[in-house]
Protein backbone atom coordinates (compact mmCIF):
# COMPACT_ATOMS: atom_id res chain seq x y z
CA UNK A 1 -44.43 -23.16 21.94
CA UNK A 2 -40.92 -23.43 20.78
CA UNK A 3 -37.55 -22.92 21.77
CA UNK A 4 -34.88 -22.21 19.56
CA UNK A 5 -30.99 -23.43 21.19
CA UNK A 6 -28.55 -20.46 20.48
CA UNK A 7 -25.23 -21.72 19.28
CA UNK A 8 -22.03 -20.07 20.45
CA UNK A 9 -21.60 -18.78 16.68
CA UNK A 10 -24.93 -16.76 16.92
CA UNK A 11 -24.06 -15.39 20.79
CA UNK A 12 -21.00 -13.62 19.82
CA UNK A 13 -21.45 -10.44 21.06
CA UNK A 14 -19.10 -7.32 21.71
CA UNK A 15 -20.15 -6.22 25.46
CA UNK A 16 -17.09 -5.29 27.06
CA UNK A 17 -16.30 -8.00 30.04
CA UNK A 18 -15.98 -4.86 32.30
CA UNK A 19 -18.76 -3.24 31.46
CA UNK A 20 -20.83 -6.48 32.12
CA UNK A 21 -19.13 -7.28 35.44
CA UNK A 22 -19.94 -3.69 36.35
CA UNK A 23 -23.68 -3.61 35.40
CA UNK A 24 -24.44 -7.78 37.53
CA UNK A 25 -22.69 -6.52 40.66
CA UNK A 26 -25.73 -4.57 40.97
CA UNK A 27 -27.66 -7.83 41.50
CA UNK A 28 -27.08 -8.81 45.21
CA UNK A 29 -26.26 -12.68 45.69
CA UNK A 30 -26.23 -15.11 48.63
CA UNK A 31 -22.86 -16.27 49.63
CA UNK A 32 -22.65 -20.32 49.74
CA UNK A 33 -19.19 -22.46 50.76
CA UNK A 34 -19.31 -25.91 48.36
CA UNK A 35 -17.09 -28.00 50.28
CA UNK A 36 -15.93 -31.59 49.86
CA UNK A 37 -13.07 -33.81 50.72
CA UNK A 38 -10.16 -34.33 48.16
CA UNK A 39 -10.21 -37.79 46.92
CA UNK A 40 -6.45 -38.23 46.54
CA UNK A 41 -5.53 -36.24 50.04
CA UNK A 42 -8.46 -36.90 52.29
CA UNK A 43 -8.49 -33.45 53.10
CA UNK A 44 -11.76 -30.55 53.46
CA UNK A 45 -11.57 -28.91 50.39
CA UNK A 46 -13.72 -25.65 49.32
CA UNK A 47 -14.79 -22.51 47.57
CA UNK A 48 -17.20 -20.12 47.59
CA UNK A 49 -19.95 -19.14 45.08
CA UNK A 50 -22.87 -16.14 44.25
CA UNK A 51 -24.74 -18.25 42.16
CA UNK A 52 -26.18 -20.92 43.99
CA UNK A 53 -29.85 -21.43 43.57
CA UNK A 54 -32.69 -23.90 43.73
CA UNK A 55 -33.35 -25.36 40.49
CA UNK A 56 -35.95 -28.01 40.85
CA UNK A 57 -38.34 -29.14 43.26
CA UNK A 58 -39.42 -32.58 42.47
CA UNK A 59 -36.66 -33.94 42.29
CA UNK A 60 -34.89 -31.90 44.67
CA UNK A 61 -31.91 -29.91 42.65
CA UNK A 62 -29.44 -27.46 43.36
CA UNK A 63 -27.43 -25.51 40.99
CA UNK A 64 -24.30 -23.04 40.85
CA UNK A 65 -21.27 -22.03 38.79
CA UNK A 66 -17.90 -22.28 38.95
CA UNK A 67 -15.36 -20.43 37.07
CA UNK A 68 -12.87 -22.94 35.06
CA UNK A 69 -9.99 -21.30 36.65
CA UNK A 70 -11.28 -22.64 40.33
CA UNK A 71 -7.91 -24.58 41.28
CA UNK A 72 -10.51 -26.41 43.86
CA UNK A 73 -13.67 -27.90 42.11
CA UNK A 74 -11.59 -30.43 40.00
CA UNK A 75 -10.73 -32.13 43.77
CA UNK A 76 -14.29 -31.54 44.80
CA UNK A 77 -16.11 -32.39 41.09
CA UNK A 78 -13.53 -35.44 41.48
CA UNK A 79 -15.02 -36.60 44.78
CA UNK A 80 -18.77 -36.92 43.22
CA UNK A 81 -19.87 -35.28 46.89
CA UNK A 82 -20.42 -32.16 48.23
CA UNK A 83 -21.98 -30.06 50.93
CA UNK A 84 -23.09 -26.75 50.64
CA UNK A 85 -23.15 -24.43 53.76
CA UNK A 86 -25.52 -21.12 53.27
CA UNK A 87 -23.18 -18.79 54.61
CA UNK A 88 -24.51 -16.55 57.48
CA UNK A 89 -24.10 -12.38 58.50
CA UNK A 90 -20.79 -12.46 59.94
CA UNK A 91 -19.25 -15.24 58.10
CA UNK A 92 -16.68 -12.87 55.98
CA UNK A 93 -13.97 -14.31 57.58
CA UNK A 94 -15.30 -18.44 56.08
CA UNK A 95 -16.04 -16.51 53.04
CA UNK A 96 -12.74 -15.09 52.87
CA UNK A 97 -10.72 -17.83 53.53
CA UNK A 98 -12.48 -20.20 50.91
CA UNK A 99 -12.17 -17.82 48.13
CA UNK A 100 -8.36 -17.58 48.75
CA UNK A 101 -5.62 -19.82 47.34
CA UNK A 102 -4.12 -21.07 50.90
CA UNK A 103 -3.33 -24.84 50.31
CA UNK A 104 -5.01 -25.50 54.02
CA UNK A 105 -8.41 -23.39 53.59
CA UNK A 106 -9.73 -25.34 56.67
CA UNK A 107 -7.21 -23.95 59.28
CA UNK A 108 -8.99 -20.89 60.68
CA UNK A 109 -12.35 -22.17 60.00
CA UNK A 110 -14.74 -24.31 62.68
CA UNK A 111 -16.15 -27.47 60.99
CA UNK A 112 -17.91 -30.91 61.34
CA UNK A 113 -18.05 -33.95 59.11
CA UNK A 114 -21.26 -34.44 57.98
CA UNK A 115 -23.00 -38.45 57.63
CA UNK A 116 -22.06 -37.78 53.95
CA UNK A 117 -18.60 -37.30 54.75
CA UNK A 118 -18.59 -33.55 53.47
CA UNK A 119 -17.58 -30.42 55.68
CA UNK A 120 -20.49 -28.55 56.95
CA UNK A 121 -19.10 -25.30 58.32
CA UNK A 122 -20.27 -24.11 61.57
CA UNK A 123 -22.52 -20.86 62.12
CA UNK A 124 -23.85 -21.58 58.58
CA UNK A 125 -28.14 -21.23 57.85
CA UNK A 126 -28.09 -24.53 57.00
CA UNK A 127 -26.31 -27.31 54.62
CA UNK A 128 -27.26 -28.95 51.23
CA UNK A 129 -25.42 -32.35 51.22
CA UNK A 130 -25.60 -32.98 47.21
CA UNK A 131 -24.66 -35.16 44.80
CA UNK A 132 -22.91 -34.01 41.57
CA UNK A 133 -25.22 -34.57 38.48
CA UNK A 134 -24.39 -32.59 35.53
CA UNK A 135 -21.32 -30.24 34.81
CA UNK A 136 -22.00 -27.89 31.32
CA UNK A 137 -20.17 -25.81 28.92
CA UNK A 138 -21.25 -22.10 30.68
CA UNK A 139 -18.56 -20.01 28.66
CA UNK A 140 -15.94 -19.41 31.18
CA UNK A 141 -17.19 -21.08 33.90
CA UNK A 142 -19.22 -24.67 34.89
CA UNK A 143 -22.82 -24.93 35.20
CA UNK A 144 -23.48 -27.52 38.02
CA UNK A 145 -26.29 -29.48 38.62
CA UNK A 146 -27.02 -31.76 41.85
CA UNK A 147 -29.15 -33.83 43.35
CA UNK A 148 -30.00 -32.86 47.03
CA UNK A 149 -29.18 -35.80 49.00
CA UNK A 150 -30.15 -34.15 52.39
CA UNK A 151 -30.74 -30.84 53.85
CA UNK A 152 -30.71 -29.44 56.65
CA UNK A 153 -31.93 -25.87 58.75
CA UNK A 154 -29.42 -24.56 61.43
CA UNK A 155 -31.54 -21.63 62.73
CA UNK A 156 -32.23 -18.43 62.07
CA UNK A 157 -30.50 -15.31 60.83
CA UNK A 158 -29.80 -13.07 58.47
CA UNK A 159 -27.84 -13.98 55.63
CA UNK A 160 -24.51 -13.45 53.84
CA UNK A 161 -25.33 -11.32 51.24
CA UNK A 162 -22.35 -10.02 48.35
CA UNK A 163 -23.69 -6.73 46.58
CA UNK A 164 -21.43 -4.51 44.75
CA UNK A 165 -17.97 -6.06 45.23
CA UNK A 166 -18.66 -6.14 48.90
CA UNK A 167 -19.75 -8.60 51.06
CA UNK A 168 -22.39 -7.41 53.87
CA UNK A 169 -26.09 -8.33 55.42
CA UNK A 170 -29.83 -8.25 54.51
CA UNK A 171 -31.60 -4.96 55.51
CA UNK A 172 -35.11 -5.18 55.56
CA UNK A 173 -37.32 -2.25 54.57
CA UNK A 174 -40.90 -2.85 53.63
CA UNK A 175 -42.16 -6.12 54.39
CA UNK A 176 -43.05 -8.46 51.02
């Protein structure tokens, strides 16, 4: 079997941006906080993602994306460290604070230092400490790659879930 690499010449294409945001928000997403501490301030630094996922086993790695606009993964990319805290139901108010542009993010928001050194937010599902591997080209945003340098299980719950520009919970109807 072979693959053959598409080059950003051949995946031109004219679907509307619009149209294509419209037709994904049908795809419900976790919500996860990647938060680190700024280098050059010493301060928790953060933002929230829909697109974090397991990518390898063996070795353990994580991956996400970020947009290039993010005004906070150069501080956290910069750091080489990260956490990642699997937001739980109830946690709009985290996920709403570390999608917004407020300078101080970590006001409002309860929060431990983790061994690593990265914010683990309380009431979270668990936390990913990672290191950063790889950042790609991924159009308009960053595909990250990590290395899972620890993780951990708070509990149980029900998770964040993000589903049609809203945020909301898990509703089980049949079992799998």
């Amino acid at each position: 079997m072979t693959s053959t690499a598409v080059t950003a010449a051949t995946s031109v294409s004219t679907i509307d941006p619009a149209h294509f945001r419209s037709v994904m928000r049908h795809l419900p997403t976790g919500v996860a906080a990647v938060c680190s501490t700024n280098p050059r301030t010493a301060t928790p630094c953060g933002l929230i993602v829909g697109t974090f996922a397991s990518l390898s086993l063996d070795p353990p790695w994580v991956t996400f994306s970020v947009a290039r606009t993010s005004t906070s993964w150069p501080a956290i990319a910069s750091n080489g460290h990260f956490a990642v805290s699997l937001l739980a139901d109830g946690q709009q108010p985290v996920c709403t604070a570390l999608a917004g542009k407020n300078p101080d993010k970590f006001r409002s928001l309860e929060w431990e230092m983790s061994a690593y050194g990265t914010p683990h937010i309380h009431g979270s599902l668990g936390w990913i400490d990672c290191t950063l591997l790889h950042q790609l080209d991924g159009g308009d945003h960053h595909l990250i790659i990590a290395a899972v340098r620890d993780i951990t299980a708070a509990g149980s719950g029900d998770p964040l879930i993000f589903h049609g520009g809203r945020l909301g919970s898990f509703r089980e109807t049949t079992a799998a």
